[in-house]
N, C-alpha and C. Protein backbone atom coordinates (compact mmCIF):
# COMPACT_ATOMS: atom_id res chain seq x y z
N UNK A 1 29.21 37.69 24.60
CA UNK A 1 29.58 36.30 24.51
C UNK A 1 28.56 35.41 25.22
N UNK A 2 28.25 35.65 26.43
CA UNK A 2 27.23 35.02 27.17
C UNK A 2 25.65 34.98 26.47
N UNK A 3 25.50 36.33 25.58
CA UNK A 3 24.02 36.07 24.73
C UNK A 3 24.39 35.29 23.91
N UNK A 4 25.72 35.28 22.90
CA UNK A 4 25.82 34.17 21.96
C UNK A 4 25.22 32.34 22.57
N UNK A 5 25.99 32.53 23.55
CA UNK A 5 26.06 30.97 24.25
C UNK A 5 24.73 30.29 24.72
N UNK A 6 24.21 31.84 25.18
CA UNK A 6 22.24 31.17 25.16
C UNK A 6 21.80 31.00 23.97
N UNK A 7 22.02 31.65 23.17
CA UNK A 7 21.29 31.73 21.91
C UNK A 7 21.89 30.01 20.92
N UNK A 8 23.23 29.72 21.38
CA UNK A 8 23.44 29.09 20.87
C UNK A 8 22.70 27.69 21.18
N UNK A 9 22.70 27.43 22.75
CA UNK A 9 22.57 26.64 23.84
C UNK A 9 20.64 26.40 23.42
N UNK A 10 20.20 27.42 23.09
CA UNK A 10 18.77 27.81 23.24
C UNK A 10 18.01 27.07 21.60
N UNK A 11 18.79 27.69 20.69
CA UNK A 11 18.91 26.64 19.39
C UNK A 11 19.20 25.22 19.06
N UNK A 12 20.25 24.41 19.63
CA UNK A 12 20.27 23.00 19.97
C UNK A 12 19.57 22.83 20.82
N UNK A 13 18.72 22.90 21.84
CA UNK A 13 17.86 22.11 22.34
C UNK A 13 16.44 22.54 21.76
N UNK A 14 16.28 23.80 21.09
CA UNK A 14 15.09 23.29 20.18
C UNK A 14 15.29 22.54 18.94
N UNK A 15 16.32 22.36 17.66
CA UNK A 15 16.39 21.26 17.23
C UNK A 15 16.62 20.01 18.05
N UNK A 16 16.70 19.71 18.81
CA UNK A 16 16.91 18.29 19.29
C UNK A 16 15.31 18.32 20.06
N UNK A 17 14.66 19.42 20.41
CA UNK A 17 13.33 18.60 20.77
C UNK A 17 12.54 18.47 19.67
N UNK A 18 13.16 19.19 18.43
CA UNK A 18 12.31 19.10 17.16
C UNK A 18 12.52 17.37 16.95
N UNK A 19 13.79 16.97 16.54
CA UNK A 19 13.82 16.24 16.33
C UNK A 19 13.38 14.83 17.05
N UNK A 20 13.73 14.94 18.79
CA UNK A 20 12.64 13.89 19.17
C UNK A 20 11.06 13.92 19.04
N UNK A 21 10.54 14.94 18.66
CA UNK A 21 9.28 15.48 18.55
C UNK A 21 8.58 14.78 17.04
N UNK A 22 9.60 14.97 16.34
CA UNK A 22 9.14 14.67 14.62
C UNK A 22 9.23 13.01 14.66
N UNK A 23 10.29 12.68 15.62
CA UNK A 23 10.75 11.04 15.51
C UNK A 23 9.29 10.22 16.42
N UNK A 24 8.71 10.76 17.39
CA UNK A 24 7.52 10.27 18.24
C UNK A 24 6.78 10.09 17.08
N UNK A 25 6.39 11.02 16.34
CA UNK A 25 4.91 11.06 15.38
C UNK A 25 5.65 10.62 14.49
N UNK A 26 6.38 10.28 13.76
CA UNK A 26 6.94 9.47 12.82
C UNK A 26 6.59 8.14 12.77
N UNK A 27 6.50 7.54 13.75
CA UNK A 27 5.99 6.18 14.33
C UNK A 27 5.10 6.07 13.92
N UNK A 28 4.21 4.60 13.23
CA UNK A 28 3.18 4.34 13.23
C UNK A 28 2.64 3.01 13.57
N UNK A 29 1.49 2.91 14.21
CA UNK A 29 1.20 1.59 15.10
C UNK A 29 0.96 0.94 14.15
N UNK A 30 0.15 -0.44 14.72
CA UNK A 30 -0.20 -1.19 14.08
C UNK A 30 -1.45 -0.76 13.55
N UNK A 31 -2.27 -0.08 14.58
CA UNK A 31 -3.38 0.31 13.83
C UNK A 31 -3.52 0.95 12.90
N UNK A 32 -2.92 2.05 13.07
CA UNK A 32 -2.68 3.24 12.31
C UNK A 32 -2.44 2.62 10.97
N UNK A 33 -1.51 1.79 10.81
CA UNK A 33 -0.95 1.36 9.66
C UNK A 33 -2.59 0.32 8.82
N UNK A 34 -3.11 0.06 9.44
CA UNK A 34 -4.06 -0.98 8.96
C UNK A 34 -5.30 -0.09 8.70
N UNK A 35 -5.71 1.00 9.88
CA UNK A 35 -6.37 1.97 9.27
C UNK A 35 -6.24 2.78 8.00
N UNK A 36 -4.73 2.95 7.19
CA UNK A 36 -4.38 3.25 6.35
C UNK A 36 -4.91 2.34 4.79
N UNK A 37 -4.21 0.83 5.63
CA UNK A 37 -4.30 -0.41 4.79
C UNK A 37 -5.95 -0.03 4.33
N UNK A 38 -6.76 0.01 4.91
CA UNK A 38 -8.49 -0.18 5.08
C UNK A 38 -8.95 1.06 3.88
N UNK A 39 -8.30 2.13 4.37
CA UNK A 39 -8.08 3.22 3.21
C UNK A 39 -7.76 2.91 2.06
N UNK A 40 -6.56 2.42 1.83
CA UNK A 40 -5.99 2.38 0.50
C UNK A 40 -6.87 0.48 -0.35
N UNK A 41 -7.82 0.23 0.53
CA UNK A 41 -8.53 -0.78 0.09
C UNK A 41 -10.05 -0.56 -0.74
N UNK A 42 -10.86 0.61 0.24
CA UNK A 42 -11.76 1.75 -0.63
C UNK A 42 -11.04 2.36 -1.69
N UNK A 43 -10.36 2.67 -1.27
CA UNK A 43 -9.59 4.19 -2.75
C UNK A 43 -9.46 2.92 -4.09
N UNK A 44 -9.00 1.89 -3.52
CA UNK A 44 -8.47 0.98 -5.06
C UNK A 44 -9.66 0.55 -5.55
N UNK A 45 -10.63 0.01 -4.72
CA UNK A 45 -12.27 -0.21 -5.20
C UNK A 45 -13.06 0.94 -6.17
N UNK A 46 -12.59 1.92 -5.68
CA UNK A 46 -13.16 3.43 -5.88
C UNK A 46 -12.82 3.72 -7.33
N UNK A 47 -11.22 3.33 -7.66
CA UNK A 47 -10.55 3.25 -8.92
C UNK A 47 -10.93 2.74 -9.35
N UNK A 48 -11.00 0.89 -9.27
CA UNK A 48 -11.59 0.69 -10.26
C UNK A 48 -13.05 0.80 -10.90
N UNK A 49 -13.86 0.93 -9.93
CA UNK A 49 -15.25 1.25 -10.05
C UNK A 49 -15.24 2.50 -11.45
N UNK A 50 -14.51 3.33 -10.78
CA UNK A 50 -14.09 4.72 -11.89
C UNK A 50 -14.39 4.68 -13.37
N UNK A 51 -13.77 3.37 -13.21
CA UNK A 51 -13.34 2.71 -14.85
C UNK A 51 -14.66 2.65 -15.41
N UNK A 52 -15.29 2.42 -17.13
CA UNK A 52 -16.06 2.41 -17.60
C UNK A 52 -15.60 1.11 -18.25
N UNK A 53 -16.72 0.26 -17.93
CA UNK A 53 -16.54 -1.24 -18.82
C UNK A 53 -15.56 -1.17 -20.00
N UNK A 54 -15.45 0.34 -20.84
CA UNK A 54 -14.97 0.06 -21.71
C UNK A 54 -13.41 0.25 -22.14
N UNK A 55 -12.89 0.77 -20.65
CA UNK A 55 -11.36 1.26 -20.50
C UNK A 55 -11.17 -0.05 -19.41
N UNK A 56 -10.97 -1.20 -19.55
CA UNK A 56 -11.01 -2.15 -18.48
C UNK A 56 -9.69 -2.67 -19.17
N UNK A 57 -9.73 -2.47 -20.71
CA UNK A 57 -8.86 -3.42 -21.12
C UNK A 57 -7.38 -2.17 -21.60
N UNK A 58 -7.86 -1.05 -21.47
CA UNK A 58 -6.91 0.01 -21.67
C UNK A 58 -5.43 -0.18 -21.23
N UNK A 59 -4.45 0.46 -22.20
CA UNK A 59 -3.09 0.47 -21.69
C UNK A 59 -2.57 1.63 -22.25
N UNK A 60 -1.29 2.13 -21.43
CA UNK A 60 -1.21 3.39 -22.04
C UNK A 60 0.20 2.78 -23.20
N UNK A 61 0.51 1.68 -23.49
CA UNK A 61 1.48 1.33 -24.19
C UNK A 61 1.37 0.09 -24.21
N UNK A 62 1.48 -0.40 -25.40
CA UNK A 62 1.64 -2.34 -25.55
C UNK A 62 2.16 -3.06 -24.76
N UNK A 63 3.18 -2.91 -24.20
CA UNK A 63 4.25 -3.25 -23.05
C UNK A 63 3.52 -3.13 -21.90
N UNK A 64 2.56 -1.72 -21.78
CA UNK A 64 2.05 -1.97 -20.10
C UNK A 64 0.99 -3.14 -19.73
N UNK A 65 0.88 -3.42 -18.65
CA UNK A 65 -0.14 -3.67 -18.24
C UNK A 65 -1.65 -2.99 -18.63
N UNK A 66 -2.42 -3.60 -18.73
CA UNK A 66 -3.46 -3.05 -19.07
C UNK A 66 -4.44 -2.48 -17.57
N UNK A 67 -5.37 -1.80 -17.61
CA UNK A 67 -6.10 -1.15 -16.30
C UNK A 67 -6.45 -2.28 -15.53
N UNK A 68 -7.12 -3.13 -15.84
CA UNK A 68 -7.59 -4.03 -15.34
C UNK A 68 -6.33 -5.09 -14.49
N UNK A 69 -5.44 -5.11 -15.69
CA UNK A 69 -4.22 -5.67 -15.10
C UNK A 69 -2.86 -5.24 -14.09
N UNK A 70 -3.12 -3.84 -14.18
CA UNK A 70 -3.03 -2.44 -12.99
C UNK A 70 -3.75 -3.26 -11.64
N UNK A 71 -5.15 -3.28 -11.83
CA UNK A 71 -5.96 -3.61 -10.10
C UNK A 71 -5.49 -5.32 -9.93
N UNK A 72 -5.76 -6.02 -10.95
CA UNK A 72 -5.32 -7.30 -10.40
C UNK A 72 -4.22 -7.40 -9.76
N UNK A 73 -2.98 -6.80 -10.48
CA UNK A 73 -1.93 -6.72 -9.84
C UNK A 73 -0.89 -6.15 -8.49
N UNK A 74 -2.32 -5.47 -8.12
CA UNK A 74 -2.27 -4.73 -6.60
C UNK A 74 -3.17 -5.63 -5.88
N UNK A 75 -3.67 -6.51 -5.64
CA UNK A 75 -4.12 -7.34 -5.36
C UNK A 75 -3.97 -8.62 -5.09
N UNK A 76 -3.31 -8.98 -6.23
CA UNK A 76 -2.20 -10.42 -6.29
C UNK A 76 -1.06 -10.22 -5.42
N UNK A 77 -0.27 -9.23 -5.73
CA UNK A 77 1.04 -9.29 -5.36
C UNK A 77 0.59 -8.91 -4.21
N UNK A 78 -0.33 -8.03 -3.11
CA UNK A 78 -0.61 -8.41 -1.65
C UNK A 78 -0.84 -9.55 -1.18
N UNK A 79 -1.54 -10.52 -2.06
CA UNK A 79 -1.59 -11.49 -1.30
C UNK A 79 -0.01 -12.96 -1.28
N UNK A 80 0.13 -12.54 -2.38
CA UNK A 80 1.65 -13.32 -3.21
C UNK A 80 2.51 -13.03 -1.72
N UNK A 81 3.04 -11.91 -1.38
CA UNK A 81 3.92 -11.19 -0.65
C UNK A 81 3.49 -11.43 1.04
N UNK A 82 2.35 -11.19 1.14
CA UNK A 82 1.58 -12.14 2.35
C UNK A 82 1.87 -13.24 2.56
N UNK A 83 1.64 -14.11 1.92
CA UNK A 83 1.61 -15.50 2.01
C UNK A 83 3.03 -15.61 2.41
N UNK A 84 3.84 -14.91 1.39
CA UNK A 84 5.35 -15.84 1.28
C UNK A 84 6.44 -15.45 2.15
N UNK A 85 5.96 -14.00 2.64
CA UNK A 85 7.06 -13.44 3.33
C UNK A 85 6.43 -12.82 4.74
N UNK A 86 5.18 -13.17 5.03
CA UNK A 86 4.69 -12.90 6.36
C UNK A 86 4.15 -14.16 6.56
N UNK A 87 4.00 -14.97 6.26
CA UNK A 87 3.46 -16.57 7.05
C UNK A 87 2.33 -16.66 6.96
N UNK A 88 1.72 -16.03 5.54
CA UNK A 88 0.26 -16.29 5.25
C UNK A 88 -0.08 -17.71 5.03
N UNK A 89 -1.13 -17.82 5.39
CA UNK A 89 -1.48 -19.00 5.26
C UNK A 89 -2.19 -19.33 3.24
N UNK A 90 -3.03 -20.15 3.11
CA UNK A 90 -3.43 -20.41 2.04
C UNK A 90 -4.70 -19.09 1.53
N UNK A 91 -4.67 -18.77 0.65
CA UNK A 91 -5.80 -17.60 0.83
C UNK A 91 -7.38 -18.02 0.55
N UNK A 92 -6.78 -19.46 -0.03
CA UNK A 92 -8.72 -19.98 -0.69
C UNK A 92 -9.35 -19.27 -1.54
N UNK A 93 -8.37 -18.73 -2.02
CA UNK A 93 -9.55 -17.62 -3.36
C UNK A 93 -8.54 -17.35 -4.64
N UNK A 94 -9.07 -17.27 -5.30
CA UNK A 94 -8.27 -16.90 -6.98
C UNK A 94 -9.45 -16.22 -8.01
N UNK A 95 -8.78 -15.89 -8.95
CA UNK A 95 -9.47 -15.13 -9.76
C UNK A 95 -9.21 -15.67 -11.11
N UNK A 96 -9.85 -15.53 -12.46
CA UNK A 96 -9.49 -15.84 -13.82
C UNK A 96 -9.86 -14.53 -14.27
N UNK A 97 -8.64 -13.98 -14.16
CA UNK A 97 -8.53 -12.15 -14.56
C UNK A 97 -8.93 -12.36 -16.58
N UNK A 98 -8.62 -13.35 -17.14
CA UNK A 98 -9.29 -13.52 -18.34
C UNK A 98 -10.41 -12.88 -18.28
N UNK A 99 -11.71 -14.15 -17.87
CA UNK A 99 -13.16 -14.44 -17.95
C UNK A 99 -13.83 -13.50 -16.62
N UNK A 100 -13.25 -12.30 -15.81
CA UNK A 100 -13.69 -11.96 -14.72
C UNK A 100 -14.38 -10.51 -15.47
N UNK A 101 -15.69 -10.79 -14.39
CA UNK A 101 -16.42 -9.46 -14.61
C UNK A 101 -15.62 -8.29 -13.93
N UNK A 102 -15.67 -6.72 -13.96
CA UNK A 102 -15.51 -5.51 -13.17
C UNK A 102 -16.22 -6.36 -11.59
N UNK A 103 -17.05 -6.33 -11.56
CA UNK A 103 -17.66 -6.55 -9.96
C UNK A 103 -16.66 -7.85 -9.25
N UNK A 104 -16.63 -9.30 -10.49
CA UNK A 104 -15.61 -9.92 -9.53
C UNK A 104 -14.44 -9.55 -9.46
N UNK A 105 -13.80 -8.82 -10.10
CA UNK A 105 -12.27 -8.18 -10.15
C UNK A 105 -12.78 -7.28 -8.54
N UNK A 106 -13.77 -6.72 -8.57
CA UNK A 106 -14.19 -5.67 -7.37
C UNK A 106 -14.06 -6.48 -6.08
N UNK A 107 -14.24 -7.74 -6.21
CA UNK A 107 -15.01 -8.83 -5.12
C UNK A 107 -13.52 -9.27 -4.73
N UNK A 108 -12.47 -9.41 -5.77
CA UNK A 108 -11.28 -10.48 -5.58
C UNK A 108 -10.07 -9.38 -5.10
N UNK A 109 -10.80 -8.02 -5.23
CA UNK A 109 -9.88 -7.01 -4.75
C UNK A 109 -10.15 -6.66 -3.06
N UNK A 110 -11.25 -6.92 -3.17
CA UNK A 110 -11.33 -6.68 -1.60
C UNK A 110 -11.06 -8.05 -0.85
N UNK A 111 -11.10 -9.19 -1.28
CA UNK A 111 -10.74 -10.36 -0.93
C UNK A 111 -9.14 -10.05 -0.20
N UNK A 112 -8.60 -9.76 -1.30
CA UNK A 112 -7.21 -9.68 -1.41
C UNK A 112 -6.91 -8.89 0.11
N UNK A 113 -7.45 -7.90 -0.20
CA UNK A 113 -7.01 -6.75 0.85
C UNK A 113 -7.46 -7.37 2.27
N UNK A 114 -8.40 -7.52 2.40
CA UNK A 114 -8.98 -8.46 3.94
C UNK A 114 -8.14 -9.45 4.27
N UNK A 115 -7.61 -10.29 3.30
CA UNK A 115 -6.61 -11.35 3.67
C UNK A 115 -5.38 -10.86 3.74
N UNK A 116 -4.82 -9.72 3.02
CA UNK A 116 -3.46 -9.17 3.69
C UNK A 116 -3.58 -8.92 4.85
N UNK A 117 -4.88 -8.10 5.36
CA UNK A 117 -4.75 -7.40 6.23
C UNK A 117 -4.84 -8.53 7.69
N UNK A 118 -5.26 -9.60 7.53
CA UNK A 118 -5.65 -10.57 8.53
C UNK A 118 -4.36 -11.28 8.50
N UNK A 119 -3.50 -11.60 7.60
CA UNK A 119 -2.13 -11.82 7.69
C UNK A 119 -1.29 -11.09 8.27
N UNK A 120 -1.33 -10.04 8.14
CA UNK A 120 -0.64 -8.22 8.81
C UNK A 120 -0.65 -8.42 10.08
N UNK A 121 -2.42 -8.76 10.46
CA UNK A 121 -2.14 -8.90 12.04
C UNK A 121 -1.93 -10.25 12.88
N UNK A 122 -2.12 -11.10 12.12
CA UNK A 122 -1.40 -12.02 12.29
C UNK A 122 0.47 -12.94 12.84
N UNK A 123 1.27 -11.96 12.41
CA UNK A 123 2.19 -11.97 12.38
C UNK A 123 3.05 -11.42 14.08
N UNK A 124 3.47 -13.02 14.40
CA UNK A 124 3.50 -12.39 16.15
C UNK A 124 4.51 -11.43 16.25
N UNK A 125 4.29 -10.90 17.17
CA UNK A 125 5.55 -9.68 17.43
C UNK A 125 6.64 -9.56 17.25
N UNK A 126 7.03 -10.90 17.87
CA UNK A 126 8.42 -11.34 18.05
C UNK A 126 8.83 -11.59 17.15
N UNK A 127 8.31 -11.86 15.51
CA UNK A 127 8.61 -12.17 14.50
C UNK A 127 8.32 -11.24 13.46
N UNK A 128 7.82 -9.91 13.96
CA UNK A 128 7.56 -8.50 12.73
C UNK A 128 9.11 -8.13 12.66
N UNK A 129 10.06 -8.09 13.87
CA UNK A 129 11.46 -6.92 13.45
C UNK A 129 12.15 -8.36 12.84
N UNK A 130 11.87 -9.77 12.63
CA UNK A 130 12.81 -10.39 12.58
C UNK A 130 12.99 -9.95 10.50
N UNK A 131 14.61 -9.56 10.61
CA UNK A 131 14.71 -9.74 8.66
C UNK A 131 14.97 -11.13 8.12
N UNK A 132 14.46 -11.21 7.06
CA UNK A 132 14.46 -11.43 6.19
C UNK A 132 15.29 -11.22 4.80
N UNK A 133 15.31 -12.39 3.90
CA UNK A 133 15.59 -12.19 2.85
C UNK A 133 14.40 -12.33 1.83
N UNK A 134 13.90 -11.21 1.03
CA UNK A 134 13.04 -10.55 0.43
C UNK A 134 13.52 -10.16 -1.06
N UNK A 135 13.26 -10.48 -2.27
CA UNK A 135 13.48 -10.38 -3.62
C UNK A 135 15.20 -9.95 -3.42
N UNK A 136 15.58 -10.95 -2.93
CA UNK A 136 17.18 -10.52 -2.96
C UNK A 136 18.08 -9.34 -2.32
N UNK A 137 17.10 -8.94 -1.17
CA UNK A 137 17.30 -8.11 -0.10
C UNK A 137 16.82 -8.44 1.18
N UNK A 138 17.74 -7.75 2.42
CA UNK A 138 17.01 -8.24 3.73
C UNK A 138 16.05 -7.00 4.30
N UNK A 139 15.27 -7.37 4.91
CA UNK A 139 14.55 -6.50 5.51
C UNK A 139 13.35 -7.64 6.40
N UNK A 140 12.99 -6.45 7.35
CA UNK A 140 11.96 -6.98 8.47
C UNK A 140 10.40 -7.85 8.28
N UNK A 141 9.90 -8.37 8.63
CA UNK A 141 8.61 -8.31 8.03
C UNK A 141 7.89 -7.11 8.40
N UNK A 142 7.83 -6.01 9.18
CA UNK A 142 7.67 -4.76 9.38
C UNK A 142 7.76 -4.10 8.03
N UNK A 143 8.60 -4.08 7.25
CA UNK A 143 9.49 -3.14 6.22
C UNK A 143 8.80 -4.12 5.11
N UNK A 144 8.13 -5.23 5.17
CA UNK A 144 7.53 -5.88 4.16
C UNK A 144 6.59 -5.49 4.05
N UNK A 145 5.50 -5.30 5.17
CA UNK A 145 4.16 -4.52 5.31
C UNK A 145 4.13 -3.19 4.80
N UNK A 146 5.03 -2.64 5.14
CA UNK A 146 5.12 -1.20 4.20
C UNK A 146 5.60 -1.21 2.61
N UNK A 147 6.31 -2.28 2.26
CA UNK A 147 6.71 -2.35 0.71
C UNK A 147 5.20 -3.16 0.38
N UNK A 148 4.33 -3.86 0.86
CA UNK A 148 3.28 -3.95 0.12
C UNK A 148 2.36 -2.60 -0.13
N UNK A 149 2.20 -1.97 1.47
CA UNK A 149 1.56 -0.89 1.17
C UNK A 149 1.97 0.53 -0.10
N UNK A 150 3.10 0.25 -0.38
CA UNK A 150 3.98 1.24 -0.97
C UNK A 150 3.83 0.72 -2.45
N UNK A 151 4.01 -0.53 -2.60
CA UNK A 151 3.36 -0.97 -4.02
C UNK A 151 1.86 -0.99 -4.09
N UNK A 152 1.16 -1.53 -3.48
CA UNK A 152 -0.05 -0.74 -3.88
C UNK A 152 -0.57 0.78 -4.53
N UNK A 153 0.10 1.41 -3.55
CA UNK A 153 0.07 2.84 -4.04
C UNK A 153 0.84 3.04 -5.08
N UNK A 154 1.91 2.62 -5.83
CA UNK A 154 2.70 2.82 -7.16
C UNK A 154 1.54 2.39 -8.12
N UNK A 155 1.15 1.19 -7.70
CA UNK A 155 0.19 0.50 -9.00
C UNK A 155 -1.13 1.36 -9.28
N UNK A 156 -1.86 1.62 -7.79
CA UNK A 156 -3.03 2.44 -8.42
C UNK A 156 -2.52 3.84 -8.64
N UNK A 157 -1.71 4.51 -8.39
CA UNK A 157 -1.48 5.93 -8.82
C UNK A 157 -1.10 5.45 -10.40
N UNK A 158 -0.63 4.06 -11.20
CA UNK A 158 -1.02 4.26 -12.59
C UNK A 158 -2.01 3.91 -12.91
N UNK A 159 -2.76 3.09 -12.63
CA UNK A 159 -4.26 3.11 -12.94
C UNK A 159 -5.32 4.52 -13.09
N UNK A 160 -4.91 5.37 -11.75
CA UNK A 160 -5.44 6.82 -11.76
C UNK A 160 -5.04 7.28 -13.21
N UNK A 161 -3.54 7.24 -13.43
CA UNK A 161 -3.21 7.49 -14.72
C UNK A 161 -3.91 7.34 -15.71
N UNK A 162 -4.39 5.82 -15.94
CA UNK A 162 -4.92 5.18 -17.11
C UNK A 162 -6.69 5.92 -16.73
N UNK A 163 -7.10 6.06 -15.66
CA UNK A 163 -8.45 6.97 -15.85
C UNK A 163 -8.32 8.19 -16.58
N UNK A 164 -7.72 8.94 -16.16
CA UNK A 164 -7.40 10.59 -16.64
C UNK A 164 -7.19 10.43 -18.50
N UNK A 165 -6.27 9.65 -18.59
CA UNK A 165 -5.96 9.35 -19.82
C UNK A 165 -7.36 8.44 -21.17
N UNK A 166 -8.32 8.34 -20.27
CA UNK A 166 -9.70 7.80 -20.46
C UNK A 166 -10.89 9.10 -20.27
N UNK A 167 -10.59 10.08 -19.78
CA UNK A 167 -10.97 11.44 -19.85
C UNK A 167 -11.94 11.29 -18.37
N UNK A 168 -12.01 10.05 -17.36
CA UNK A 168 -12.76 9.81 -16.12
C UNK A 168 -11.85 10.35 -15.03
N UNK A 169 -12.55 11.29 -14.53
CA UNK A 169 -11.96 12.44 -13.28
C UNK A 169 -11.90 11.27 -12.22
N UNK A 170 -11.25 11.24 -11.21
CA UNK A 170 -10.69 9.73 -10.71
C UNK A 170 -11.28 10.44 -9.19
N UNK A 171 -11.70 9.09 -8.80
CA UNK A 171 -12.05 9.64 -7.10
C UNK A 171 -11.29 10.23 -5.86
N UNK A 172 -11.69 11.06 -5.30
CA UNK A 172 -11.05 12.19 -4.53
C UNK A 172 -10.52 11.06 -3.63
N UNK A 173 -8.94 11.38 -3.25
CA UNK A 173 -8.06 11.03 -2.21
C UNK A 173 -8.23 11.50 -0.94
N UNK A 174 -8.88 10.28 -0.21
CA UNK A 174 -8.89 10.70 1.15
C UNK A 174 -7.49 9.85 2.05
N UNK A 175 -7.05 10.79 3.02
CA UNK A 175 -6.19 10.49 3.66
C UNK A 175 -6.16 9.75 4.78
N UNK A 176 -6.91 10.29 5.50
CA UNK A 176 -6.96 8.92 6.72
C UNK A 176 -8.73 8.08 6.99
C-alpha cells in the first residue's frame, strides 16, 4: 500500500511539473512573437517570388481568389486589422493590385508587414489584454495579433497550394 501511494504521489507531481513546465514555454514574448512575424514576412515574399509571371493570375476555381489575390490579401487584411483593432495609425501606402507589377505586389507586401509589425509594438501594455469587440467577437488585442498572424498563415499555405498546383516546388519552411 505504501509503494502504491509513492508511486501514486510520485506520478501527480510529475504531471503537474509537466504541466507547469509545458505552460512556461507555451508563452510567447513579444519578441518571440515578432521574430516569428519577421519570418512569416520572408516566407510570404519567398512565395510569391516562387510564382512565375505567368501563374500570378492563377486560381484553383472561379470563385477563388486568384494567387496574386492570395498575397494581396495577406497583406491588406494585416494592415486593415492593424489599423482598426490595434490603434494603427494611417499606413500611407496602397497598392492598385489591378495595374501592380510582381516586384510592387513584393514592395507593398513587405510594406504591409513592417507596418503591422510597428503597430504590434506599438500598442501600450496596458492596452494589449484589454478585449475587444472584433468581427462580432470579443477578444484581446493580444489574441488579435495572433488571429492576424494565424491568417496570414491560412492565406499563404493556399497560395503554396496554388504553386504546387503550377508544378513550382515552393520555398523551404523555415521555422524560427
Amino acid at each position: 500500500m505504501k509503494k502504491q501511494v509513492k508511486t501514486l504521489f510520485t506520478s501527480l507531481f510529475t504531471l503537474a511539473f509537466l504541466f507547469v513546465l509545458g505552460n512556461l514555454h507555451a508563452q510567447t514574448t513579444m519578441d518571440e512573437f515578432l521574430s516569428k512575424w519577421r519570418n512569416g514576412k520572408q516566407f510570404t515574399i519567398d512565395v510569391l517570388n516562387a510564382m512565375p509571371e505567368s501563374g500570378m493570375d492563377y486560381k484553383t476555381d472561379p470563385e477563388a481568389m486568384s494567387f496574386k489575390e492570395q498575397i494581396h490579401h495577406i497583406a491588406s487584411s494585416a494592415v486593415g486589422i492593424a489599423q482598426g483593432y490595434l490603434m494603427g495609425k494611417d499606413p500611407g501606402f496602397s497598392i492598385d493590385l489591378a495595374t501592380a507589377s510582381k516586384a510592387e505586389l513584393a514592395d507593398y507586401v513587405a510594406k504591409a508587414y513592417d507596418y503591422t509589425e510597428e503597430t504590434m509594438k506599438a500598442v501600450p501594455a496596458d492596452k494589449a489584454g484589454e478585449v475587444i469587440e472584433v468581427f462580432g467577437m470579443n477578444a484581446s488585442r493580444r489574441q488579435i495579433m495572433a488571429l492576424i498572424m494565424d491568417h496570414s498563415t491560412h492565406h499563404r499555405g493556399a497560395a503554396i497550394a496554388y504553386l504546387r498546383a503550377n508544378g513550382v516546388t515552393p520555398p523551404a519552411f523555415v521555422a524560427l
